[in-house]
PDB file of N, CA and C in Angstrom:
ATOM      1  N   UNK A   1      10.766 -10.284  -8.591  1.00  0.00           N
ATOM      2  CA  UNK A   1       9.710  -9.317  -8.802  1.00  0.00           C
ATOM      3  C   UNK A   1       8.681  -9.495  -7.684  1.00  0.00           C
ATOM      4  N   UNK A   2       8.073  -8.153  -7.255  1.00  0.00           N
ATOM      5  CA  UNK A   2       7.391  -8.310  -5.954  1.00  0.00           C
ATOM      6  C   UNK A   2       6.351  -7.631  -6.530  1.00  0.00           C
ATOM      7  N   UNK A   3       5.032  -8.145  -6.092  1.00  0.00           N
ATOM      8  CA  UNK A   3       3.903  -7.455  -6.306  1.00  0.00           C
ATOM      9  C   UNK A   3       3.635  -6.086  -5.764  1.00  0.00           C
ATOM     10  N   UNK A   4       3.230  -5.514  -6.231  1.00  0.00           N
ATOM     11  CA  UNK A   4       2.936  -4.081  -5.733  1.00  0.00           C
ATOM     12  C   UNK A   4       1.483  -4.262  -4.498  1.00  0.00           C
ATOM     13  N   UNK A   5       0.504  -4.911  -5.016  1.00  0.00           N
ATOM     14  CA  UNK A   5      -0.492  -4.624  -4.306  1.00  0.00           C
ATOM     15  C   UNK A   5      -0.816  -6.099  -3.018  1.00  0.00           C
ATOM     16  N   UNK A   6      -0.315  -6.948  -3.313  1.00  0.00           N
ATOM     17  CA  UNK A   6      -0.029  -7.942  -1.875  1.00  0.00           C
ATOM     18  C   UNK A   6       1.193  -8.073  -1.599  1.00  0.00           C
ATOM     19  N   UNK A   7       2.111  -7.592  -2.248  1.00  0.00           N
ATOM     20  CA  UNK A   7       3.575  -7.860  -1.539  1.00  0.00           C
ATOM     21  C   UNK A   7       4.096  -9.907  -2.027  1.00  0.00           C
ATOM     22  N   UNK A   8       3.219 -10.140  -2.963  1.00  0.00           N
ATOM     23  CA  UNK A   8       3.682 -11.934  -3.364  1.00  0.00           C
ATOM     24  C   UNK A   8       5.345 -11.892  -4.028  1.00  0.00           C
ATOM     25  N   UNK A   9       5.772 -12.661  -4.149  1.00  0.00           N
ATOM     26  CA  UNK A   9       6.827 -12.917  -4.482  1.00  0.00           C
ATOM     27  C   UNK A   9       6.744 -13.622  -5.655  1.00  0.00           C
ATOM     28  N   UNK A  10       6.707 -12.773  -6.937  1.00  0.00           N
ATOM     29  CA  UNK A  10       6.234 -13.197  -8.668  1.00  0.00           C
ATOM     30  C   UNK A  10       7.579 -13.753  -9.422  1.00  0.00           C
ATOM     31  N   UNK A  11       7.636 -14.721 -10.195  1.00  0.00           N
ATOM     32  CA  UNK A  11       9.024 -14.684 -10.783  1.00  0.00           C
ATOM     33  C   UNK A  11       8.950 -13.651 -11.915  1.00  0.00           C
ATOM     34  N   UNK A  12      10.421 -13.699 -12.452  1.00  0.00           N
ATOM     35  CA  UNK A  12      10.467 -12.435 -13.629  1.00  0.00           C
ATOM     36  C   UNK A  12       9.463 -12.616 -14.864  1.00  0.00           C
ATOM     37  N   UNK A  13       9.412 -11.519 -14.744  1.00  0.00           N
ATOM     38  CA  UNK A  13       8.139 -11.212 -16.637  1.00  0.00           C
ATOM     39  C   UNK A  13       6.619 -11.910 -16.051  1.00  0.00           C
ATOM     40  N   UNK A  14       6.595 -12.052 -14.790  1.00  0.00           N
ATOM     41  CA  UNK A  14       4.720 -12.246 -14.808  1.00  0.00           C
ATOM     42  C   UNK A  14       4.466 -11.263 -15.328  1.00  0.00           C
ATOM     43  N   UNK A  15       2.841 -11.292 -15.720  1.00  0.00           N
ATOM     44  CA  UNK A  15       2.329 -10.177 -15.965  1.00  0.00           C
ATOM     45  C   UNK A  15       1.086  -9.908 -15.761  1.00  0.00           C
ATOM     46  N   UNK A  16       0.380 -10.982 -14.930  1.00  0.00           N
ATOM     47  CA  UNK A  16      -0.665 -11.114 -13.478  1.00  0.00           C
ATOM     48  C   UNK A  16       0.188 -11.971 -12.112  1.00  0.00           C
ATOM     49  N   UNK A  17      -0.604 -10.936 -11.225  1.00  0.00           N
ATOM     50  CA  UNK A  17      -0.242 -11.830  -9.911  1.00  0.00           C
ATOM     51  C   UNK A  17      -0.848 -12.813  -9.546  1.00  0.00           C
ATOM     52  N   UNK A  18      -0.448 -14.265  -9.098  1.00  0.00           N
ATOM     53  CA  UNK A  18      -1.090 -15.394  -8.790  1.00  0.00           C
ATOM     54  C   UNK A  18      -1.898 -15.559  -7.716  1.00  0.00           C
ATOM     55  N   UNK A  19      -1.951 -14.894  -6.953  1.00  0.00           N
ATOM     56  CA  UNK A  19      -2.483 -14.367  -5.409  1.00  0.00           C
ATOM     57  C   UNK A  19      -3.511 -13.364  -5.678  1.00  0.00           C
ATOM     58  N   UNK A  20      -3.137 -11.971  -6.169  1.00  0.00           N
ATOM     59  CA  UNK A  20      -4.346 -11.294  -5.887  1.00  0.00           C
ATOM     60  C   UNK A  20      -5.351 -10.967  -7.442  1.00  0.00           C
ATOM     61  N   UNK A  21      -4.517 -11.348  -8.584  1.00  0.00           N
ATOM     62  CA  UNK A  21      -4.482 -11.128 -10.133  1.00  0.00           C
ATOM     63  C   UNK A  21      -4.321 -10.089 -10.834  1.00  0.00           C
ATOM     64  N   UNK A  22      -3.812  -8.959  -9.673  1.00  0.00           N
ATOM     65  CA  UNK A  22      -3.063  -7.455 -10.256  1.00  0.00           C
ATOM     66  C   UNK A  22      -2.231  -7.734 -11.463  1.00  0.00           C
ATOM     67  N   UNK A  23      -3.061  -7.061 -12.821  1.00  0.00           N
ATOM     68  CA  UNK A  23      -1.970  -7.119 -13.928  1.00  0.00           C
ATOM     69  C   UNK A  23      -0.811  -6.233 -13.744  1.00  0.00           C
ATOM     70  N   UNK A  24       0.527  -6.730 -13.947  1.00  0.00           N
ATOM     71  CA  UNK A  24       2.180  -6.055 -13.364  1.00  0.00           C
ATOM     72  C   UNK A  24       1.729  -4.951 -14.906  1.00  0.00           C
ATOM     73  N   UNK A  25       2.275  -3.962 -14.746  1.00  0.00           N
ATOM     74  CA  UNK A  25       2.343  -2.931 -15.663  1.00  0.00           C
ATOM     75  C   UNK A  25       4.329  -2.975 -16.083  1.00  0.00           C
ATOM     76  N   UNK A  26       4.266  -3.239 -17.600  1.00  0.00           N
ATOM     77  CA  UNK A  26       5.400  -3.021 -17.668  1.00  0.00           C
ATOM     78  C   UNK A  26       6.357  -1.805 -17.267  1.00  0.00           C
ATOM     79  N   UNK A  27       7.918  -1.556 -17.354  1.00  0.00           N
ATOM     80  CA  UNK A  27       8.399  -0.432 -16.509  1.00  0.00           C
ATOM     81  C   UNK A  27       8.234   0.562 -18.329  1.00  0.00           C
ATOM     82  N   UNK A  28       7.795   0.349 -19.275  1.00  0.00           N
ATOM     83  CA  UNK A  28       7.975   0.942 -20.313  1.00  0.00           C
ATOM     84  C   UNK A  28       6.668   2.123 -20.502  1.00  0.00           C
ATOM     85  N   UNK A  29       5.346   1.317 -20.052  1.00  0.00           N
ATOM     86  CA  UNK A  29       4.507   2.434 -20.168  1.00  0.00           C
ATOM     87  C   UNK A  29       3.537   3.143 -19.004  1.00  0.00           C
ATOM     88  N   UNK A  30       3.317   4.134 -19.143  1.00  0.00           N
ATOM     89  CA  UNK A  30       2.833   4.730 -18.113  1.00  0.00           C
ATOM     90  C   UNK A  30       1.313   4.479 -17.855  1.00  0.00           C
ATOM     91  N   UNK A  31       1.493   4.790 -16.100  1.00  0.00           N
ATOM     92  CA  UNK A  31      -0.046   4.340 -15.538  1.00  0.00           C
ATOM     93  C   UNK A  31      -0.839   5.288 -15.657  1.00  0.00           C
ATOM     94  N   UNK A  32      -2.087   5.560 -15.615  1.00  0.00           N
ATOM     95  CA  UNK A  32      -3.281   6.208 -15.481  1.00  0.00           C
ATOM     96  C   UNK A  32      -3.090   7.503 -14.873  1.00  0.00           C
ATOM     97  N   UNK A  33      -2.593   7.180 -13.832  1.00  0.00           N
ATOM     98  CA  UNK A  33      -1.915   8.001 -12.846  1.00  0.00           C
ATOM     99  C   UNK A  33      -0.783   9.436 -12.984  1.00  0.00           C
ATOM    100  N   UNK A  34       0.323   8.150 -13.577  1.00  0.00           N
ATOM    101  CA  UNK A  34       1.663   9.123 -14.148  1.00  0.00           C
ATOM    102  C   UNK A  34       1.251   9.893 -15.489  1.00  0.00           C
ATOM    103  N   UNK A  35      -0.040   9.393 -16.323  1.00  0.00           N
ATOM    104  CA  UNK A  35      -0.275  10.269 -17.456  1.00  0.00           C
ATOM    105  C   UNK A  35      -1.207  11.410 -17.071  1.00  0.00           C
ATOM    106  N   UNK A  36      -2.189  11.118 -15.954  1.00  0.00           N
ATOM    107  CA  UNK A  36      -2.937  11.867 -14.706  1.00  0.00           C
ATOM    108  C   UNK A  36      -1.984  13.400 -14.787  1.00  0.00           C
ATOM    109  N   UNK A  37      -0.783  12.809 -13.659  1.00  0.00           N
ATOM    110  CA  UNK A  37       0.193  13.990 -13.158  1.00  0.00           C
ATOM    111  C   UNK A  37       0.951  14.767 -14.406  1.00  0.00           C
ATOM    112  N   UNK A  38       1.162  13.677 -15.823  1.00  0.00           N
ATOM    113  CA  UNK A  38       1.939  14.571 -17.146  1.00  0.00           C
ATOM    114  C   UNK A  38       1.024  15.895 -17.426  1.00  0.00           C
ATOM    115  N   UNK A  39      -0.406  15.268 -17.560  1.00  0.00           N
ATOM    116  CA  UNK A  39      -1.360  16.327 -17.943  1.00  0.00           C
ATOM    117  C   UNK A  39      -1.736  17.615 -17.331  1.00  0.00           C
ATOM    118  N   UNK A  40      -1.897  17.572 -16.145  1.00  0.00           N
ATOM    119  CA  UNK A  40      -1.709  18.500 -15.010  1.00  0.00           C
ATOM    120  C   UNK A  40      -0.900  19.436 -14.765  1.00  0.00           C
ATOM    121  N   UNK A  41       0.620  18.769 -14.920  1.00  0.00           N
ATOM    122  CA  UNK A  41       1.563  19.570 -14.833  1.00  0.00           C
ATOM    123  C   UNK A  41       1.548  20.211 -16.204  1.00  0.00           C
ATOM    124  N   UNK A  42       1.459  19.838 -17.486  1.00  0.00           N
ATOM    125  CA  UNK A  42       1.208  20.710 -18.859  1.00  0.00           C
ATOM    126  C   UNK A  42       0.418  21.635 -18.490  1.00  0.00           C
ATOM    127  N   UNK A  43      -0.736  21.621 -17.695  1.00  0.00           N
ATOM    128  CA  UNK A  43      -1.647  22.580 -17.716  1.00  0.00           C
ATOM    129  C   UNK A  43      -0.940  23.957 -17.021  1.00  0.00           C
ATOM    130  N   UNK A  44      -0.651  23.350 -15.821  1.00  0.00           N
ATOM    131  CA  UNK A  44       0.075  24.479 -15.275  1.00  0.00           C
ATOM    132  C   UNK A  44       1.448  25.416 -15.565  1.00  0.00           C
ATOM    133  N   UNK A  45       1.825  24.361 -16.535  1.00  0.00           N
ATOM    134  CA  UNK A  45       3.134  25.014 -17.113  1.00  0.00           C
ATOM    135  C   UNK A  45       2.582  25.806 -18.203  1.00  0.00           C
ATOM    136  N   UNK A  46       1.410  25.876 -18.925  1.00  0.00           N
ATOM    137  CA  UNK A  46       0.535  26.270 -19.990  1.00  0.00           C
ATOM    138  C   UNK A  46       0.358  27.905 -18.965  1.00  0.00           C
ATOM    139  N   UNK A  47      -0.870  27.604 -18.236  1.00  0.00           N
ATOM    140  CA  UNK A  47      -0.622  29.037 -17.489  1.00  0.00           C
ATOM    141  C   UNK A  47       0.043  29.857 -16.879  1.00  0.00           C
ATOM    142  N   UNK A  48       1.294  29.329 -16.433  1.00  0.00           N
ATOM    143  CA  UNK A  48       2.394  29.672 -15.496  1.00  0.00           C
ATOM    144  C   UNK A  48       2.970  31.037 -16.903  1.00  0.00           C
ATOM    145  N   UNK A  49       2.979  29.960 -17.965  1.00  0.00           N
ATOM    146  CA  UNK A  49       3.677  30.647 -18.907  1.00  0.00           C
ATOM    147  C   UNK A  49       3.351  31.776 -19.377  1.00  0.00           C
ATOM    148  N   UNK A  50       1.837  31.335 -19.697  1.00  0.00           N
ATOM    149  CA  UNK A  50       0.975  32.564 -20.465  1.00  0.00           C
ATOM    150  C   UNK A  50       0.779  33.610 -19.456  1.00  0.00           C
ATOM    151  N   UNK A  51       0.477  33.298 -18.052  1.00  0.00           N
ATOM    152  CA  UNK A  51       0.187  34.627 -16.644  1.00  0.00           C
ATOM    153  C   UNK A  51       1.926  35.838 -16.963  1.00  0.00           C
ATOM    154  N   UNK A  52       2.497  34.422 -17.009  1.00  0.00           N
ATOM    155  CA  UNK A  52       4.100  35.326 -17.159  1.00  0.00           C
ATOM    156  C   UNK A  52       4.191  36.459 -17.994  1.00  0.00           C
ATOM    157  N   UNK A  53       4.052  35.613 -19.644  1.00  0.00           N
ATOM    158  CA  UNK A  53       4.371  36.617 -20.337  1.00  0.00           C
ATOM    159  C   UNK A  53       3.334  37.940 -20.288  1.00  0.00           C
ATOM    160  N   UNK A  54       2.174  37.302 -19.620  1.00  0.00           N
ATOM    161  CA  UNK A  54       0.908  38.673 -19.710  1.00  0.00           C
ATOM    162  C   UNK A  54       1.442  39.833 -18.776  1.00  0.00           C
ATOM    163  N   UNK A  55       2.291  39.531 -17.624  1.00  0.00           N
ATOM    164  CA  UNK A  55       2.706  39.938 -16.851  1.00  0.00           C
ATOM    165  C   UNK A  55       3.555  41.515 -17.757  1.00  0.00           C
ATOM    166  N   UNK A  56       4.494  40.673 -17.951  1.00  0.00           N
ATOM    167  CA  UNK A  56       5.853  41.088 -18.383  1.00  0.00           C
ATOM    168  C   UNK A  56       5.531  42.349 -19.320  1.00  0.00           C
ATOM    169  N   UNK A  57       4.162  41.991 -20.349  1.00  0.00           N
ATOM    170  CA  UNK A  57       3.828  42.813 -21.227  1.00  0.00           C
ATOM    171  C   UNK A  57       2.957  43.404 -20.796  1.00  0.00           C
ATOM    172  N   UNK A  58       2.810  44.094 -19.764  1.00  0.00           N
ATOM    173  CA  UNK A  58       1.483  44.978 -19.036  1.00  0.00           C
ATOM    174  C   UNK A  58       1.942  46.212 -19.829  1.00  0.00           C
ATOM    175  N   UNK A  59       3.078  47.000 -20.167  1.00  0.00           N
ATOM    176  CA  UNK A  59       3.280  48.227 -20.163  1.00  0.00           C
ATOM    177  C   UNK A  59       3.004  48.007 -21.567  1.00  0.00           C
ATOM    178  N   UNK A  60       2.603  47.504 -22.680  1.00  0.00           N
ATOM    179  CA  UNK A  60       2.963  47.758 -24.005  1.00  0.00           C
ATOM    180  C   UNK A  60       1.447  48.364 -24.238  1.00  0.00           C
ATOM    181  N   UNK A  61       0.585  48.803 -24.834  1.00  0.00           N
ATOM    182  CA  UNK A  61      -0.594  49.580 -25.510  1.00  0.00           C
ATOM    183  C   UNK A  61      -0.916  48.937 -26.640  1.00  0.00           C
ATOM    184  N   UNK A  62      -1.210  47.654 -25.612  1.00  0.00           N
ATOM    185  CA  UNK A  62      -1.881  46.504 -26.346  1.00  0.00           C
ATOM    186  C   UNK A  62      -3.537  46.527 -25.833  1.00  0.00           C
ATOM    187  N   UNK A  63      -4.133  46.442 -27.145  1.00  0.00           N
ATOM    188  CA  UNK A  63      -5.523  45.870 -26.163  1.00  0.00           C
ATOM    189  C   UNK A  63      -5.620  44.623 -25.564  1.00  0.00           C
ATOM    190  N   UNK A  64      -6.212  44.991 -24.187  1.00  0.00           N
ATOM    191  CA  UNK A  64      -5.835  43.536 -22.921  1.00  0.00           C
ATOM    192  C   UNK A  64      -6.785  42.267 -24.134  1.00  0.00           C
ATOM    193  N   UNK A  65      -7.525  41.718 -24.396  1.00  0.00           N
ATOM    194  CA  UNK A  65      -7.905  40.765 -24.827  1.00  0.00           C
ATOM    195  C   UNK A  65      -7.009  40.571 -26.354  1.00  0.00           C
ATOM    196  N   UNK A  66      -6.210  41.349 -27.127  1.00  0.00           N
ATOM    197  CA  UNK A  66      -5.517  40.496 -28.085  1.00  0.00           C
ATOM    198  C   UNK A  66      -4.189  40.274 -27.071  1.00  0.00           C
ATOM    199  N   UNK A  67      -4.093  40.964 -26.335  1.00  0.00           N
ATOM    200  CA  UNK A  67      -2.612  40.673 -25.703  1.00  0.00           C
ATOM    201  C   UNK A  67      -2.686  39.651 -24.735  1.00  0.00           C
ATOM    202  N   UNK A  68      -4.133  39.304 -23.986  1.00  0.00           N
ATOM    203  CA  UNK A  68      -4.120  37.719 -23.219  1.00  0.00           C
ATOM    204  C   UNK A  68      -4.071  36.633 -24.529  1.00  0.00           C
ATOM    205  N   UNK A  69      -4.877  37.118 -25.220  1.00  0.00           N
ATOM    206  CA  UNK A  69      -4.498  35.973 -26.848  1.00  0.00           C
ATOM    207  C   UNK A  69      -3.301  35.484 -27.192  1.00  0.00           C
ATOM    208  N   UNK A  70      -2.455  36.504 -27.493  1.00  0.00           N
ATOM    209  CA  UNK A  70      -1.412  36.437 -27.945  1.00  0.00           C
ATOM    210  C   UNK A  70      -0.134  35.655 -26.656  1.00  0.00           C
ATOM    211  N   UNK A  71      -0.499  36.310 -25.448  1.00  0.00           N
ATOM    212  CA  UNK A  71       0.393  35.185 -24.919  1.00  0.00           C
ATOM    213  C   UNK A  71      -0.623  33.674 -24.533  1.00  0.00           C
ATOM    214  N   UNK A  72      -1.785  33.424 -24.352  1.00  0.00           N
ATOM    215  CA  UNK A  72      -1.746  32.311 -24.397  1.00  0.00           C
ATOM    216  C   UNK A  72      -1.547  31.071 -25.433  1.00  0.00           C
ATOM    217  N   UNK A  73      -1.758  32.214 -26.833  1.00  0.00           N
ATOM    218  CA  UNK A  73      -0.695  31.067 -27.988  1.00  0.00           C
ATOM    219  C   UNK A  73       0.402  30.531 -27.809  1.00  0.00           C
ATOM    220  N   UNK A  74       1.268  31.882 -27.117  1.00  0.00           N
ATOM    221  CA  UNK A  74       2.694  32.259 -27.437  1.00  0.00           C
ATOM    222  C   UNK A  74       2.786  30.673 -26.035  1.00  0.00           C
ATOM    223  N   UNK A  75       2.090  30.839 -24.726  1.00  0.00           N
ATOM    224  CA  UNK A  75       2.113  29.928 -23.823  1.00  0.00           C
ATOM    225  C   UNK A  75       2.238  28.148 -24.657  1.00  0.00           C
ATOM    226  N   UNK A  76       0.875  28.273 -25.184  1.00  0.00           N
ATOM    227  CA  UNK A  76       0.848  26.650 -25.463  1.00  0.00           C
ATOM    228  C   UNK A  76       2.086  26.613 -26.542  1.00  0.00           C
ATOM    229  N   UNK A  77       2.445  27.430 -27.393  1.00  0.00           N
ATOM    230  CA  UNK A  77       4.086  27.025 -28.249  1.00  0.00           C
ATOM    231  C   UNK A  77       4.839  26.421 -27.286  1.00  0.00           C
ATOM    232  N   UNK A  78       5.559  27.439 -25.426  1.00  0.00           N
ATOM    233  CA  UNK A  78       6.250  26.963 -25.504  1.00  0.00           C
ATOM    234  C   UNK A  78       6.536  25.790 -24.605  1.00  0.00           C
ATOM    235  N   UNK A  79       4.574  25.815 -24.337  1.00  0.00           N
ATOM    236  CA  UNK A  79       4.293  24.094 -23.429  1.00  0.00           C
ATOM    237  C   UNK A  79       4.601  23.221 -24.430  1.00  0.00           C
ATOM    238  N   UNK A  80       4.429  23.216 -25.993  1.00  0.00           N
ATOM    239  CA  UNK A  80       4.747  21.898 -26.542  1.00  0.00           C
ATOM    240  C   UNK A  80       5.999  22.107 -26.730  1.00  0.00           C
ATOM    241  N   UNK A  81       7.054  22.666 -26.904  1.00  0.00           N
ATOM    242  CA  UNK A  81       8.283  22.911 -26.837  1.00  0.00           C
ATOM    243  C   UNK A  81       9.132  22.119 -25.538  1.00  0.00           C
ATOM    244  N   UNK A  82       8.109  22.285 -24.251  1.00  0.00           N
ATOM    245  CA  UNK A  82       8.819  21.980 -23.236  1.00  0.00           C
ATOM    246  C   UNK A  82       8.231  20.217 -22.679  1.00  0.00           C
ATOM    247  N   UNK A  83       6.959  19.672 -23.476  1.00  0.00           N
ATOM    248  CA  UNK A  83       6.401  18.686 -24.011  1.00  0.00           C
ATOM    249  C   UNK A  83       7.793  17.736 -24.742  1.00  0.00           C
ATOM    250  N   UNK A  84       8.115  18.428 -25.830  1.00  0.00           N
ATOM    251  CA  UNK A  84       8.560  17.509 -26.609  1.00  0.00           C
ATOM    252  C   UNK A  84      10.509  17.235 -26.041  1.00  0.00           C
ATOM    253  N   UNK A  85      10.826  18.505 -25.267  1.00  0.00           N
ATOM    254  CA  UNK A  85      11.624  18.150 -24.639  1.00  0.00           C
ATOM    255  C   UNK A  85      11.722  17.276 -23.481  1.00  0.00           C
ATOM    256  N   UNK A  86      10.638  16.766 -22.737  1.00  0.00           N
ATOM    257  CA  UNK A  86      10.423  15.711 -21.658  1.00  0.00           C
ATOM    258  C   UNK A  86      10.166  14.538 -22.353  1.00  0.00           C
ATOM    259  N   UNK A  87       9.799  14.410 -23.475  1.00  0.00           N
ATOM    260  CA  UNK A  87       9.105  13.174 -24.409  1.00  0.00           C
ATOM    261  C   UNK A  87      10.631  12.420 -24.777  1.00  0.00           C
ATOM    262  N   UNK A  88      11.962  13.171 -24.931  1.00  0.00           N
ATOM    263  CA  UNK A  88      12.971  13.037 -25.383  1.00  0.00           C
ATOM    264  C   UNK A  88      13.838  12.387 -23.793  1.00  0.00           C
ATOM    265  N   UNK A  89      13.518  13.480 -22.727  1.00  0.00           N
ATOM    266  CA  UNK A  89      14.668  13.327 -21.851  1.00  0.00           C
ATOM    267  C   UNK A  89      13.838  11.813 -20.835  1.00  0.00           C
ATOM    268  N   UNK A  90      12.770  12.095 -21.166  1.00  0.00           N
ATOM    269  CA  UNK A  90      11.944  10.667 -19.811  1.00  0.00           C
ATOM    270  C   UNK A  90      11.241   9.703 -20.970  1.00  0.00           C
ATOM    271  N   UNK A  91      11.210   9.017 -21.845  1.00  0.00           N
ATOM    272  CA  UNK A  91      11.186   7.963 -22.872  1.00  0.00           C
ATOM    273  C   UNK A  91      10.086   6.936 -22.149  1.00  0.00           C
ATOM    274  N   UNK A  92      10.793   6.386 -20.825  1.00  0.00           N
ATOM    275  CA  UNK A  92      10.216   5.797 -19.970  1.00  0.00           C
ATOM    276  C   UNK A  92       8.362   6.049 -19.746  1.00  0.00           C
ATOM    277  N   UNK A  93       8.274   7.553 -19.776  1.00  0.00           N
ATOM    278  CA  UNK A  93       6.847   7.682 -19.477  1.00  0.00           C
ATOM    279  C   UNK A  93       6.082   7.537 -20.645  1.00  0.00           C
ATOM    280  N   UNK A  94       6.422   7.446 -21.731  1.00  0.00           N
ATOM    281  CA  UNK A  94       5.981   7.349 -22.678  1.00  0.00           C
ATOM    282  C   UNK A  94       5.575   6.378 -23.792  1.00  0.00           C
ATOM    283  N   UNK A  95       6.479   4.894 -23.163  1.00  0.00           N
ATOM    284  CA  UNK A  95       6.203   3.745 -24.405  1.00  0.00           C
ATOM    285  C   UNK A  95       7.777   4.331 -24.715  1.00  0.00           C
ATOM    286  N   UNK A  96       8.111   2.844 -25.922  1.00  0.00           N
ATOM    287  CA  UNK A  96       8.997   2.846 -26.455  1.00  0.00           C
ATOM    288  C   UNK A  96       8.457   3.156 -28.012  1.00  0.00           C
ATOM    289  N   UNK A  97       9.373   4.389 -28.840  1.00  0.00           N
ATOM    290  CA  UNK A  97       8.722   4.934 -29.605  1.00  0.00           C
ATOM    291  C   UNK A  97      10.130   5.002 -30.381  1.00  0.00           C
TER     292      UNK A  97
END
């Protein structure tokens, strides 16, 4: 095991470095960072979705404010949909659960 932030040479399962005292982050849960980029990308998959379907439904004789409503519900459904399918396929980012 090699330190990430001096490059020391740690034996297996440290879980501070002896050199610089970087706590090793296990490979099970996620950093600050990688939960940083999960959140972000939800967001954008949140609007990507909802701009879409608003798109798609321009022609219907909807009034524009229940019909941005209605797809940004319809959006966050199928961000947690696509949430709970990454929670399943990447385990890793998540803790062992």
């Amino acid at each position: 095991m090699i330190c990430p932030n001096c490059g020391t040479r740690l034996p297996e399962g440290s879980t501070r470095c002896h050199l610089c005292g970087r706590v090793m982050v296990p490979p099970s849960e996620a950093t600050p960072a990688e939960a940083c980029i999960i959140v972000i990308a939800l967001c954008a998959v949140l609007l990507a979705i909802s701009f879409l379907l608003f798109v798609v439904t321009g022609r219907l004789e909807i009034d524009l404010r229940l019909r941005a409503a209605v797809c940004l519900i319809a959006g966050f459904a199928l961000t947690g949909v696509l949430w709970r399918l990454t929670r399943r396929m990447v385990p890793r980012l998540f803790g062992s659960q």
